[in-house]
N, C-alpha and C. Protein backbone atom coordinates (compact mmCIF):
# COMPACT_ATOMS: atom_id res chain seq x y z
N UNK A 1 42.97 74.81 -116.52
CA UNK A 1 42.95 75.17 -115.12
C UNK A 1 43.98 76.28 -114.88
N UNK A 2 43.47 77.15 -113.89
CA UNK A 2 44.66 78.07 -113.58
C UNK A 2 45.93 77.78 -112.41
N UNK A 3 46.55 78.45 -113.20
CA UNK A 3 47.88 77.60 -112.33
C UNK A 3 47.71 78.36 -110.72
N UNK A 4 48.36 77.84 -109.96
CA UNK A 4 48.42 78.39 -108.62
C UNK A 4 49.94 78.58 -108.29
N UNK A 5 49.81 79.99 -107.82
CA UNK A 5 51.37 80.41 -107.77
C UNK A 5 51.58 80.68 -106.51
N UNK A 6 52.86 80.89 -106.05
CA UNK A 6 53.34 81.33 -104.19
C UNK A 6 52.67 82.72 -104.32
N UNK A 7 52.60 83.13 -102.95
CA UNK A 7 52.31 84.55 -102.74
C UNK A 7 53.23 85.11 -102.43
N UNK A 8 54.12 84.58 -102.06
CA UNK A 8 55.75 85.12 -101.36
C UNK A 8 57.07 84.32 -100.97
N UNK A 9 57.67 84.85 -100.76
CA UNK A 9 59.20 84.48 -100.69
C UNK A 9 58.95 84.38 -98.91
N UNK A 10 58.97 82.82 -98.66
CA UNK A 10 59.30 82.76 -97.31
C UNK A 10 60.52 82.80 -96.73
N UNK A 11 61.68 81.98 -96.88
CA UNK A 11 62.79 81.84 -96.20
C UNK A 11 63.94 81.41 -97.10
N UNK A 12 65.41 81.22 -96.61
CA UNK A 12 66.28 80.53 -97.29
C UNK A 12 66.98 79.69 -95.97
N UNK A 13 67.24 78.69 -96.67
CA UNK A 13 68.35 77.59 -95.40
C UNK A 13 69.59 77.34 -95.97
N UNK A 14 70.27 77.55 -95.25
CA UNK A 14 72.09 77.47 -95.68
C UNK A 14 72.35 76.73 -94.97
N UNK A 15 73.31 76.09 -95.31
CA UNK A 15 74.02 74.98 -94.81
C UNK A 15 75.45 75.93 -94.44
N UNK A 16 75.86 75.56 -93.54
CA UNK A 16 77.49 76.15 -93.15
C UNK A 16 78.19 75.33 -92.24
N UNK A 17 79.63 75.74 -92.37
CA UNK A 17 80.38 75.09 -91.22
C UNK A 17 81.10 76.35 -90.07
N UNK A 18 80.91 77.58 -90.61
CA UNK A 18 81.01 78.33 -89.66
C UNK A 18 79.46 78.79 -88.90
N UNK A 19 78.94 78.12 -88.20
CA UNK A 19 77.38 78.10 -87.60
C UNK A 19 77.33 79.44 -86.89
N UNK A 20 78.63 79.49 -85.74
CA UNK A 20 78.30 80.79 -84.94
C UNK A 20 78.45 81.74 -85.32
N UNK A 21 79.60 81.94 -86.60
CA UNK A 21 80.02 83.08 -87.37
C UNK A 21 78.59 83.51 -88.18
N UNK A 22 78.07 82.81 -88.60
CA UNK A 22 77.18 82.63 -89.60
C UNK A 22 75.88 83.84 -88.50
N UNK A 23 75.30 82.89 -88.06
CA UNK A 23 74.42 83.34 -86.65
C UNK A 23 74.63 84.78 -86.36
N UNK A 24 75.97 84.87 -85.58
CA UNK A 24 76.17 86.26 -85.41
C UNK A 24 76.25 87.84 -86.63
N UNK A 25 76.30 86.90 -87.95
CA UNK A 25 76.46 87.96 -88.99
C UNK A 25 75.20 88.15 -89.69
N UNK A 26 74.49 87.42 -89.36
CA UNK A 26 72.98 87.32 -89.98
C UNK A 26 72.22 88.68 -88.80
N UNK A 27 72.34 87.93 -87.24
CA UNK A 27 71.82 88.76 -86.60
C UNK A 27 72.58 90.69 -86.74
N UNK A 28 73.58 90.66 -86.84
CA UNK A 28 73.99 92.39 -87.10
C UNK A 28 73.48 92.66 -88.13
N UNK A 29 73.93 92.05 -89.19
CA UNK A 29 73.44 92.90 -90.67
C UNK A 29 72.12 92.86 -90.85
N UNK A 30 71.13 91.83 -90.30
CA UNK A 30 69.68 92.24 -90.81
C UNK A 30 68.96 92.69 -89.29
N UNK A 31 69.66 92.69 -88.10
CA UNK A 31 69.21 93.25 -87.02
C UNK A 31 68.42 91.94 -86.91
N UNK A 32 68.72 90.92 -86.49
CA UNK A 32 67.90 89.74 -86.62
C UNK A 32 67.61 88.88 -85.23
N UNK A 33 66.73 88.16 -85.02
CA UNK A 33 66.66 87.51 -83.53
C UNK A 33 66.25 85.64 -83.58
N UNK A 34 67.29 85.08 -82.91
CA UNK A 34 66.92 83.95 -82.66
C UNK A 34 66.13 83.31 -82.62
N UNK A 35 65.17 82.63 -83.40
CA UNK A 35 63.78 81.85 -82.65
C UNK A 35 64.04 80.88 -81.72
N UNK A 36 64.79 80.44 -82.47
CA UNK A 36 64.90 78.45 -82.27
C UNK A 36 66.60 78.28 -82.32
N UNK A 37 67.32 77.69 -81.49
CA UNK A 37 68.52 77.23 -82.20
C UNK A 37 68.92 75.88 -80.97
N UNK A 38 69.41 74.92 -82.15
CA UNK A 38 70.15 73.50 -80.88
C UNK A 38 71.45 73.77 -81.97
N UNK A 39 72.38 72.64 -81.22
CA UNK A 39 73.61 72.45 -82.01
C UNK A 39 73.74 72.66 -83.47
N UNK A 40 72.70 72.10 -83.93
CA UNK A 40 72.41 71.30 -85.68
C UNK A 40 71.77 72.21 -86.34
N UNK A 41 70.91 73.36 -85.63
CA UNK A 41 69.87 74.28 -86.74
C UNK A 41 69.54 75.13 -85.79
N UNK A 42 69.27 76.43 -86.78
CA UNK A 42 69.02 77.33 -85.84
C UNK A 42 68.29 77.96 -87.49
N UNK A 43 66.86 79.55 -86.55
CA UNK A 43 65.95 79.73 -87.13
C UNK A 43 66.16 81.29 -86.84
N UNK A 44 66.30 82.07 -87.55
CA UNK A 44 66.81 83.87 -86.88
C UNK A 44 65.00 84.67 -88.00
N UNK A 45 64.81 85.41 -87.73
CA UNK A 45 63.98 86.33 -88.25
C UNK A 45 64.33 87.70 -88.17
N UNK A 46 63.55 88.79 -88.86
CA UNK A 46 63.72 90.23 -88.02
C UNK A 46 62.71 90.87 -88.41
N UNK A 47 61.49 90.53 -88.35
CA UNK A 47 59.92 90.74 -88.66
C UNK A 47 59.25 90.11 -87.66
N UNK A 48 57.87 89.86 -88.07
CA UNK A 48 56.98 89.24 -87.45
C UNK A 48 56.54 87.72 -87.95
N UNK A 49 57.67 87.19 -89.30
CA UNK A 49 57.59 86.18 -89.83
C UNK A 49 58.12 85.16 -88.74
N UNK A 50 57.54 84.06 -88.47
CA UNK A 50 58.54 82.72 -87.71
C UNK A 50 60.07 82.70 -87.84
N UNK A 51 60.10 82.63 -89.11
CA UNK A 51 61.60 82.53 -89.53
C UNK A 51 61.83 82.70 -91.06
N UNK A 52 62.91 83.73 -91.30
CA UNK A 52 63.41 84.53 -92.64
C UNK A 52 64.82 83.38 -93.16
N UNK A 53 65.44 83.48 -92.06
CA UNK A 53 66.90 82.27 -92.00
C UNK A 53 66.87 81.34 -91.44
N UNK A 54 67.25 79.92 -92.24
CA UNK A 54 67.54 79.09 -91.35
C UNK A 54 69.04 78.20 -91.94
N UNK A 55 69.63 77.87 -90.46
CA UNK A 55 71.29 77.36 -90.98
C UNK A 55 71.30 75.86 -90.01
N UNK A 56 71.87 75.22 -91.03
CA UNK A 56 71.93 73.54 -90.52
C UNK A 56 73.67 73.49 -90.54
N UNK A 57 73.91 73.38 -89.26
CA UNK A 57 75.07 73.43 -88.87
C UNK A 57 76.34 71.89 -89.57
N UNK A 58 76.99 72.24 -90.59
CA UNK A 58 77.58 71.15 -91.50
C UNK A 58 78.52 70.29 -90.63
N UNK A 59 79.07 71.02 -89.48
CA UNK A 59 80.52 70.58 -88.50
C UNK A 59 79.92 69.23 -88.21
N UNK A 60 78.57 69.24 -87.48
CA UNK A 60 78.15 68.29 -86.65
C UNK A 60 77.22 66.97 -87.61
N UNK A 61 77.33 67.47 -88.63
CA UNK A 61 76.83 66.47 -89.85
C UNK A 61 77.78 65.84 -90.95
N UNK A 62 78.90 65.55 -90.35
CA UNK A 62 79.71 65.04 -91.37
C UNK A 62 81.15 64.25 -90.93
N UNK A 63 81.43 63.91 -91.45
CA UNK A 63 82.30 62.80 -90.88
C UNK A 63 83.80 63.53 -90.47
N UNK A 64 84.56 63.19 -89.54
CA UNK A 64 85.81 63.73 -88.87
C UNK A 64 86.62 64.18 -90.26
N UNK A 65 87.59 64.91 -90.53
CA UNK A 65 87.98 65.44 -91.66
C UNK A 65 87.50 65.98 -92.72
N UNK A 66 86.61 66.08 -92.70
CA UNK A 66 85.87 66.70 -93.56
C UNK A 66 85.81 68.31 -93.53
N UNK A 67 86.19 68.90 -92.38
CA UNK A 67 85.64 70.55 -92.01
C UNK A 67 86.07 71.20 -92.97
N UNK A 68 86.95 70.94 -93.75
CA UNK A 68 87.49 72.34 -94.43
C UNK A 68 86.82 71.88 -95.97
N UNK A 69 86.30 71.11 -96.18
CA UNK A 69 85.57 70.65 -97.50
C UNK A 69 84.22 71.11 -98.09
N UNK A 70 84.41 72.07 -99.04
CA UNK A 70 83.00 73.64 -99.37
C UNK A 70 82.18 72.76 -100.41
N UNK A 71 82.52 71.53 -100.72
CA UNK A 71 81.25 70.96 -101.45
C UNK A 71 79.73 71.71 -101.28
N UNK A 72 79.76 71.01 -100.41
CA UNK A 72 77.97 71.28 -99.88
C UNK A 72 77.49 72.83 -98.86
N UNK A 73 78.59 73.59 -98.46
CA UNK A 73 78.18 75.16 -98.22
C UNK A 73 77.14 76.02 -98.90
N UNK A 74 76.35 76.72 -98.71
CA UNK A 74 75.68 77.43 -99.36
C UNK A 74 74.41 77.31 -99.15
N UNK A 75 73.63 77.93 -100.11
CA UNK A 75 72.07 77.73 -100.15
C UNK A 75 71.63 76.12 -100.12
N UNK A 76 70.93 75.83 -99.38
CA UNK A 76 69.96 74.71 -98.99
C UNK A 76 68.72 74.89 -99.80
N UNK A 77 67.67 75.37 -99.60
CA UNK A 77 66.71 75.36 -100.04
C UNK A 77 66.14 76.84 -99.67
N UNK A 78 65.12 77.48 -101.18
CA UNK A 78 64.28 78.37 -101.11
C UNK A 78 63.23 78.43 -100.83
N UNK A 79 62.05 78.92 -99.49
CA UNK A 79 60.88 78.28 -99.58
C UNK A 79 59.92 79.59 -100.01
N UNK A 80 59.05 78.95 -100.78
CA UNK A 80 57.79 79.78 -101.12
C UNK A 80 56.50 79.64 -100.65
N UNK A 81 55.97 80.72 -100.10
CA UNK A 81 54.47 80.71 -99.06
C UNK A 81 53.12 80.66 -100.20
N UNK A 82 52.31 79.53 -99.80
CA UNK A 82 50.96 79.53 -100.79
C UNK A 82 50.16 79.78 -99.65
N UNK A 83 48.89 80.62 -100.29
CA UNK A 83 48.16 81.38 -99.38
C UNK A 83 47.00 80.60 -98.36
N UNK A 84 46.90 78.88 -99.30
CA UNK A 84 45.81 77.72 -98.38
C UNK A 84 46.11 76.80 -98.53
N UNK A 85 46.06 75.51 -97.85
CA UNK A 85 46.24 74.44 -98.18
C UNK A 85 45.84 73.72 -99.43
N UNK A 86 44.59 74.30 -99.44
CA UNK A 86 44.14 73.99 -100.67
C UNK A 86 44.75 74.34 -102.01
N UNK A 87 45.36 75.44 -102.18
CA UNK A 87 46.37 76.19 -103.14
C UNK A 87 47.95 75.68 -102.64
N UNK A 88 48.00 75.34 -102.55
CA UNK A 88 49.45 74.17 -102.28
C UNK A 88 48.92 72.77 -103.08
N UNK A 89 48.01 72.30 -102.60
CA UNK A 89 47.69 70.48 -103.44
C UNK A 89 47.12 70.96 -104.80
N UNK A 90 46.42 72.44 -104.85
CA UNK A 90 46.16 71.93 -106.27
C UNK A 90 47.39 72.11 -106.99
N UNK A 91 48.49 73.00 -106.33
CA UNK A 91 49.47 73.05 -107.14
C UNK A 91 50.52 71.92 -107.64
N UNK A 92 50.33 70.94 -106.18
CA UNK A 92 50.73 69.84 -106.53
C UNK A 92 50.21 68.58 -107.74
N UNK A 93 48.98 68.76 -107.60
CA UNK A 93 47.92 68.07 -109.02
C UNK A 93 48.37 68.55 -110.12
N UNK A 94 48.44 70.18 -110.14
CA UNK A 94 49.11 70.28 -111.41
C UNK A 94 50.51 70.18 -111.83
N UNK A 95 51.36 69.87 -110.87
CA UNK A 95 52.55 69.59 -111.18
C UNK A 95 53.14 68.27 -111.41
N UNK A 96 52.50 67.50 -110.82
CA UNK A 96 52.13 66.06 -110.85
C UNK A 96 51.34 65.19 -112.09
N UNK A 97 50.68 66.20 -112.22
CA UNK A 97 50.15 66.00 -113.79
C UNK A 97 51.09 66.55 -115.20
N UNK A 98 52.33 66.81 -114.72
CA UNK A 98 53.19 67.41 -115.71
C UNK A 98 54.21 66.43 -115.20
N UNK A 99 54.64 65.57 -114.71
CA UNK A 99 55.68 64.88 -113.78
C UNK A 99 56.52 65.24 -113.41
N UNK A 100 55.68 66.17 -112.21
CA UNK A 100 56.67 66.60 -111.13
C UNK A 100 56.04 66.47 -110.15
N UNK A 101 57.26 65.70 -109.54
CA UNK A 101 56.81 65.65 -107.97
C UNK A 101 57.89 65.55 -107.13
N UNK A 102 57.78 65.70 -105.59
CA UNK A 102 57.91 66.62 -104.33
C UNK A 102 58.79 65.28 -104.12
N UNK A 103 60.17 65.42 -103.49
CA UNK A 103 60.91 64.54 -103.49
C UNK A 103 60.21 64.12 -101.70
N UNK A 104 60.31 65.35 -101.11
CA UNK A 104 59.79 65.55 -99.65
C UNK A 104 58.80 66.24 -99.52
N UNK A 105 57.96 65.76 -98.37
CA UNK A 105 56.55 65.99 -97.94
C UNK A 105 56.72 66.14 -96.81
N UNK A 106 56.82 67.01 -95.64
CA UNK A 106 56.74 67.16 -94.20
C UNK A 106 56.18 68.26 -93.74
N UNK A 107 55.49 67.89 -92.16
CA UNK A 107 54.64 68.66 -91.72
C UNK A 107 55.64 69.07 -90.88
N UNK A 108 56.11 70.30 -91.12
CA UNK A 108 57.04 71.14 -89.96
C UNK A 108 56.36 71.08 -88.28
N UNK A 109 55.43 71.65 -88.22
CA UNK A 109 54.90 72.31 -87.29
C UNK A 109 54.18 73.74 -87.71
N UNK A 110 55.18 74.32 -88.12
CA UNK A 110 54.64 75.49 -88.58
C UNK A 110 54.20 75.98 -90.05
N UNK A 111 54.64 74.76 -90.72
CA UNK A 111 54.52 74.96 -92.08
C UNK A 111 54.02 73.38 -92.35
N UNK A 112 53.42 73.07 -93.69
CA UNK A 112 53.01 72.42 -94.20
C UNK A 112 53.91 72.25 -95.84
N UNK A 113 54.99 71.11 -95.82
CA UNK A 113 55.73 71.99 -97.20
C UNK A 113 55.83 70.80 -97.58
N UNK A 114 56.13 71.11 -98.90
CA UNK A 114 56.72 69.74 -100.30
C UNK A 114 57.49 70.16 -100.45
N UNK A 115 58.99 69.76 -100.71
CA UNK A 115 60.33 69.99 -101.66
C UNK A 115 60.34 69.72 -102.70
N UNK A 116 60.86 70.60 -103.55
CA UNK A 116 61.05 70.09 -105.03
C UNK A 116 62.11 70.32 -105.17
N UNK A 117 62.70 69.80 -106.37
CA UNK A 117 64.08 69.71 -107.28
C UNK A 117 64.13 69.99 -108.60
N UNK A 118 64.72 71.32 -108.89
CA UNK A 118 64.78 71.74 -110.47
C UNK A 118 65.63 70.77 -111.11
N UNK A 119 66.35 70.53 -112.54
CA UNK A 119 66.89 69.83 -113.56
C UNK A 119 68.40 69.54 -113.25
N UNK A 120 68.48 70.91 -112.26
CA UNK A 120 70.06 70.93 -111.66
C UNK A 120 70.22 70.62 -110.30
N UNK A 121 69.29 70.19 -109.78
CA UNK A 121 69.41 69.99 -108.33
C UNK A 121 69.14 71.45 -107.12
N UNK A 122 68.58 72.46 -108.03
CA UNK A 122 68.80 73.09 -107.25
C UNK A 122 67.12 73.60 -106.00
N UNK A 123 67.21 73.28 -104.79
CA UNK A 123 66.07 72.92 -104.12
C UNK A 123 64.92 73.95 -103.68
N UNK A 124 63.48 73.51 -103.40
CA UNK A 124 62.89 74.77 -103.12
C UNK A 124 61.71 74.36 -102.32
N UNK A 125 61.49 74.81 -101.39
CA UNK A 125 60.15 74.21 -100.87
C UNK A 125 58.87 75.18 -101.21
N UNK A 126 57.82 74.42 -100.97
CA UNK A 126 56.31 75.40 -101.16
C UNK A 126 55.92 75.04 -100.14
N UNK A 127 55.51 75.72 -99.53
CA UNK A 127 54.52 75.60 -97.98
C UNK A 127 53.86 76.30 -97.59
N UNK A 128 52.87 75.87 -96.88
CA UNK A 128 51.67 76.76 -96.55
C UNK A 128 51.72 77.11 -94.83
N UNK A 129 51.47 78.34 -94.55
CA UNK A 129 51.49 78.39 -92.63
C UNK A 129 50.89 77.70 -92.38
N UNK A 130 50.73 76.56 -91.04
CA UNK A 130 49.75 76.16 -90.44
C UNK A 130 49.08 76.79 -89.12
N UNK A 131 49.49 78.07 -88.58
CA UNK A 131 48.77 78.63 -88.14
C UNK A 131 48.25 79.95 -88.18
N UNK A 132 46.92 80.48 -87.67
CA UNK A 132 46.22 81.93 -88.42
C UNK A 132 46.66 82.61 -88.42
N UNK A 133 47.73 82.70 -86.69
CA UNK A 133 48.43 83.95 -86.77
C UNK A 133 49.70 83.96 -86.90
N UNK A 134 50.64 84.75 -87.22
CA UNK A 134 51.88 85.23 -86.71
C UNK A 134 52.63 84.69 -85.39
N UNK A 135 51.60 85.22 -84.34
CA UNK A 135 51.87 85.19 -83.53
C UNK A 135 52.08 83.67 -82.88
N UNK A 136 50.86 83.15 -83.15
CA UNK A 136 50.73 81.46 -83.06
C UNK A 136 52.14 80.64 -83.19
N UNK A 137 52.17 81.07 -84.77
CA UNK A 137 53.52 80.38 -85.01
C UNK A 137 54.35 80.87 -84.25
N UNK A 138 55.27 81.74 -83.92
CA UNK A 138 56.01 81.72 -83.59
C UNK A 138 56.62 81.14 -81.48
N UNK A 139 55.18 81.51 -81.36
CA UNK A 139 54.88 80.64 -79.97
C UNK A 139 55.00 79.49 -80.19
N UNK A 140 54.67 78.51 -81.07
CA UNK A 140 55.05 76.94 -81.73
C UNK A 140 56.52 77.36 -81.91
N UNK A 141 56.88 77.77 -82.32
CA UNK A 141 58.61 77.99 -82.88
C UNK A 141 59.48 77.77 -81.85
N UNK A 142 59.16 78.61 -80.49
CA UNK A 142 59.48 78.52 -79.57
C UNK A 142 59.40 77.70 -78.02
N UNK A 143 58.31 76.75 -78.45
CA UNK A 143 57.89 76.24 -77.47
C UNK A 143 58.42 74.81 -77.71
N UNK A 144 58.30 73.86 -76.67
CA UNK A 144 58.87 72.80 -76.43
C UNK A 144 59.11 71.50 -77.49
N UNK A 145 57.39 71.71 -78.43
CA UNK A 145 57.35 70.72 -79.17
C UNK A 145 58.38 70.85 -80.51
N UNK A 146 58.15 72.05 -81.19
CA UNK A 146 59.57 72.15 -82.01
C UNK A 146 60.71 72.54 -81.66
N UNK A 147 61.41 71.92 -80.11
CA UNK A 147 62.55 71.96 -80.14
C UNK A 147 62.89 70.81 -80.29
N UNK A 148 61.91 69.58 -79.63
CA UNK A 148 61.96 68.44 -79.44
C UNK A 148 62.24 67.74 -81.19
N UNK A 149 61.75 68.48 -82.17
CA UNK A 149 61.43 67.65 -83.30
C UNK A 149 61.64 68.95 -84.60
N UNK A 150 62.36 70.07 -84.65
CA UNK A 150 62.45 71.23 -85.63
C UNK A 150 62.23 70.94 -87.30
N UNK A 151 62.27 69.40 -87.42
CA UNK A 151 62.00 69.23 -88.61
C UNK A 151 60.50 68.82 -88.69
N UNK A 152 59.90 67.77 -88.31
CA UNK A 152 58.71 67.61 -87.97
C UNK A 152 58.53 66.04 -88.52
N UNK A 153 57.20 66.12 -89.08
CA UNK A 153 57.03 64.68 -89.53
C UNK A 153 56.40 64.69 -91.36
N UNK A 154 56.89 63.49 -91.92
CA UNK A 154 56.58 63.10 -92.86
C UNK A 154 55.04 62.92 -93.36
N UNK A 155 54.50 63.66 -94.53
CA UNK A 155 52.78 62.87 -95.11
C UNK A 155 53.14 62.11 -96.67
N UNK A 156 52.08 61.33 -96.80
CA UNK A 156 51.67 61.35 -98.08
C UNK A 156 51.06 62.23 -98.64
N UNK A 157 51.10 62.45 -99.62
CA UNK A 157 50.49 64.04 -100.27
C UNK A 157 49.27 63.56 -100.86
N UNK A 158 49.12 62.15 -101.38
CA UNK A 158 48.03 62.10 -101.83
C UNK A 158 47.23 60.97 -101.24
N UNK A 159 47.65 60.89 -99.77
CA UNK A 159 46.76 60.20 -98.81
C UNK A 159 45.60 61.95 -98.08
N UNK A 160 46.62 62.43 -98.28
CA UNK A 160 45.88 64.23 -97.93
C UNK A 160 45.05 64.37 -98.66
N UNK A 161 45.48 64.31 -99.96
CA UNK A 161 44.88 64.77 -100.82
C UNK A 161 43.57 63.85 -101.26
N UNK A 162 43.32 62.76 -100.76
CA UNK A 162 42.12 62.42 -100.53
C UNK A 162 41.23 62.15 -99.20
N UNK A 163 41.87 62.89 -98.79
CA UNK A 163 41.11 63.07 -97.06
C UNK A 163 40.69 64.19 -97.37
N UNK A 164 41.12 65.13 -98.09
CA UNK A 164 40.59 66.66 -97.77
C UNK A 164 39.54 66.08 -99.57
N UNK A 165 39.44 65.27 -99.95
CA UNK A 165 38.15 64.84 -101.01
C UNK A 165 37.06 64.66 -100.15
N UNK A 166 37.48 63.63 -99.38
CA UNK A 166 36.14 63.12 -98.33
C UNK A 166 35.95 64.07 -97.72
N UNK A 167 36.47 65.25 -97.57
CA UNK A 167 35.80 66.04 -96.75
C UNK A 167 36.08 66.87 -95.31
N UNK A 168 37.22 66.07 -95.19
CA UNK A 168 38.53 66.34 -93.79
C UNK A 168 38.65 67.73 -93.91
N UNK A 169 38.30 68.56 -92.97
CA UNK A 169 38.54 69.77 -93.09
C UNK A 169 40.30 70.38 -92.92
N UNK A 170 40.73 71.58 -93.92
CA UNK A 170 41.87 71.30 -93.84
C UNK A 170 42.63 71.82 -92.67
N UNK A 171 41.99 72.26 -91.51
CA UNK A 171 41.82 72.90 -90.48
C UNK A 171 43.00 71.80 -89.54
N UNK A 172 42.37 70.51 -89.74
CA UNK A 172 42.30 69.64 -89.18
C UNK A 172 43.52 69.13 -89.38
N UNK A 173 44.24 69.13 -90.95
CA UNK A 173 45.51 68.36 -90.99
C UNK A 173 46.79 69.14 -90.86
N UNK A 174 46.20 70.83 -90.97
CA UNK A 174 47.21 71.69 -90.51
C UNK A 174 48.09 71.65 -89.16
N UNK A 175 47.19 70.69 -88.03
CA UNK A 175 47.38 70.35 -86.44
C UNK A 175 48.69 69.40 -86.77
N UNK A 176 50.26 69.29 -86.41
CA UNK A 176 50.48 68.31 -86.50
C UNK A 176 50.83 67.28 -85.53
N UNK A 177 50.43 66.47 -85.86
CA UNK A 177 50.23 64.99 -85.16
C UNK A 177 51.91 64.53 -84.65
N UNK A 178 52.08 64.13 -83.66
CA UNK A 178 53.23 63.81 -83.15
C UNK A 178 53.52 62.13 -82.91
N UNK A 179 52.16 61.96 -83.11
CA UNK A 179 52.92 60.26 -83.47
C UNK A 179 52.77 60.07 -84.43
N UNK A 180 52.52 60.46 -85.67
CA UNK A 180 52.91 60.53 -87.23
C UNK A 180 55.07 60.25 -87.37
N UNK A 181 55.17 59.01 -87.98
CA UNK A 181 57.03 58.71 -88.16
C UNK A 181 57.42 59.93 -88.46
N UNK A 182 58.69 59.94 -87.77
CA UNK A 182 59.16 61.30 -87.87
C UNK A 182 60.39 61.16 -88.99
N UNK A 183 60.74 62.13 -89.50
CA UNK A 183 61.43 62.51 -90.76
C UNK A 183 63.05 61.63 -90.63
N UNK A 184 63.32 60.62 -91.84
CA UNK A 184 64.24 59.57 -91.49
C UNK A 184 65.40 61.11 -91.59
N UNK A 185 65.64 61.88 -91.77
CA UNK A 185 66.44 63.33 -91.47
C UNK A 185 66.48 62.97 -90.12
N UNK A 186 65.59 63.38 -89.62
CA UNK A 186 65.53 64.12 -87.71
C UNK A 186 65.99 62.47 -87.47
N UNK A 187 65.86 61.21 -87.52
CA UNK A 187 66.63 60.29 -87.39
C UNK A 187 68.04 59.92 -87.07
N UNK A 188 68.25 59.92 -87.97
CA UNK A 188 70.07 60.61 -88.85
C UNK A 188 70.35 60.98 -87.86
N UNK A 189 69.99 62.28 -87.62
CA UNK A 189 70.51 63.45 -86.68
C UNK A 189 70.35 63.01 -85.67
N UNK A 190 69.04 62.59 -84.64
CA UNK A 190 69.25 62.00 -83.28
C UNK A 190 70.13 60.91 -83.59
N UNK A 191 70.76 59.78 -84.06
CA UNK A 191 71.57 59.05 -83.99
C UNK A 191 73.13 59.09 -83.94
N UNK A 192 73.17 60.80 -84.14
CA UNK A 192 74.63 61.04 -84.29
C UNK A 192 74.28 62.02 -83.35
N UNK A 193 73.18 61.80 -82.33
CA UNK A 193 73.50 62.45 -80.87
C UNK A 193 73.51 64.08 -80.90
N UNK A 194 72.54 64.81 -81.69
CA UNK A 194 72.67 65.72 -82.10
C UNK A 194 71.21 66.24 -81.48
């Protein structure tokens, strides 16, 4: 079988504890604009992509004394764009058939992604857009429902992956569902009032 590869380099997420410093130096040097931002995460672009950067604010995720501690600073995760849904699961079949698999499965809103984990821990998502246009997404980006929920919700990959056997068009699971459990992450985070 032929392998199925990304078509592109979607985004990177950093983790920081300087959030506004961060924010403001992203937006000068790449001429960049806000999509999305609450206390905890924020989403900058400077294209017509949804989002190029995204930074999960470390201050408000970690326990009192901790601020000056660079453990966990840095790159978060790399994500890579597959061109269909369908070219995302088969990539997952074949990776899965080599034993690898997606630690995380969540339906953003705007993306459709699996996380993976190389030998060293180091993280990467694959995801597919879930909407046709540009434009779409980023109107989702901005609009009420992903402020309410920026991470989104959790799937099984291979409860999908046999819905789109029977025949489920993939049209259909790209929509995401809002009473689908939401990500024990976005949990976490509303519980520490965030």
């Amino acid at each position: 079988m032929t392998r199925v590869r990304p078509g592109k380099l979607a985004h990177v997420l950093y983790r920081t504890r300087r959030f506004e410093e961060m924010l403001a130096w992203y937006r000068v040097v790449f001429d960049a604009r806000i999509q999305q931002q609450s206390p905890a995460l924020a989403f900058l672009t400077y294209d017509d992509e949804h989002h190029r950067f995204a930074f999960a604010n470390l201050a408000l995720l970690q326990p009192e004394g901790e601020t000056e501690k660079t453990g966990l600073i840095g790159i978060d995760h790399v994500a890579y764009g597959y061109a269909s849904l369908h070219d995302l699961f088969q990539n997952y079949v074949q990776l899965k058939s080599l034993g690898i698999t997606p630690y995380w499965c969540v339906h953003h809103g705007v993306t459709v992604s699996m996380y993976y984990a190389d030998p060293d821990g180091n993280q990467m998502e694959f995801q597919v857009e879930a909407f046709a246009s540009k434009q779409e997404a980023n109107a989702f980006m901005r609009g009420p429902v992903y402020a309410a929920n920026p991470l989104g919700v959790e799937f099984d990959p291979d409860d999908w992956l046999a819905r789109l056997a029977a025949g489920t068009p993939a049209s259909d699971l790209l929509v995401r569902r809002e009473h689908v459990p939401m990500s024990p992450i976005r949990g976490a985070v509303e519980r520490r009032g965030l």
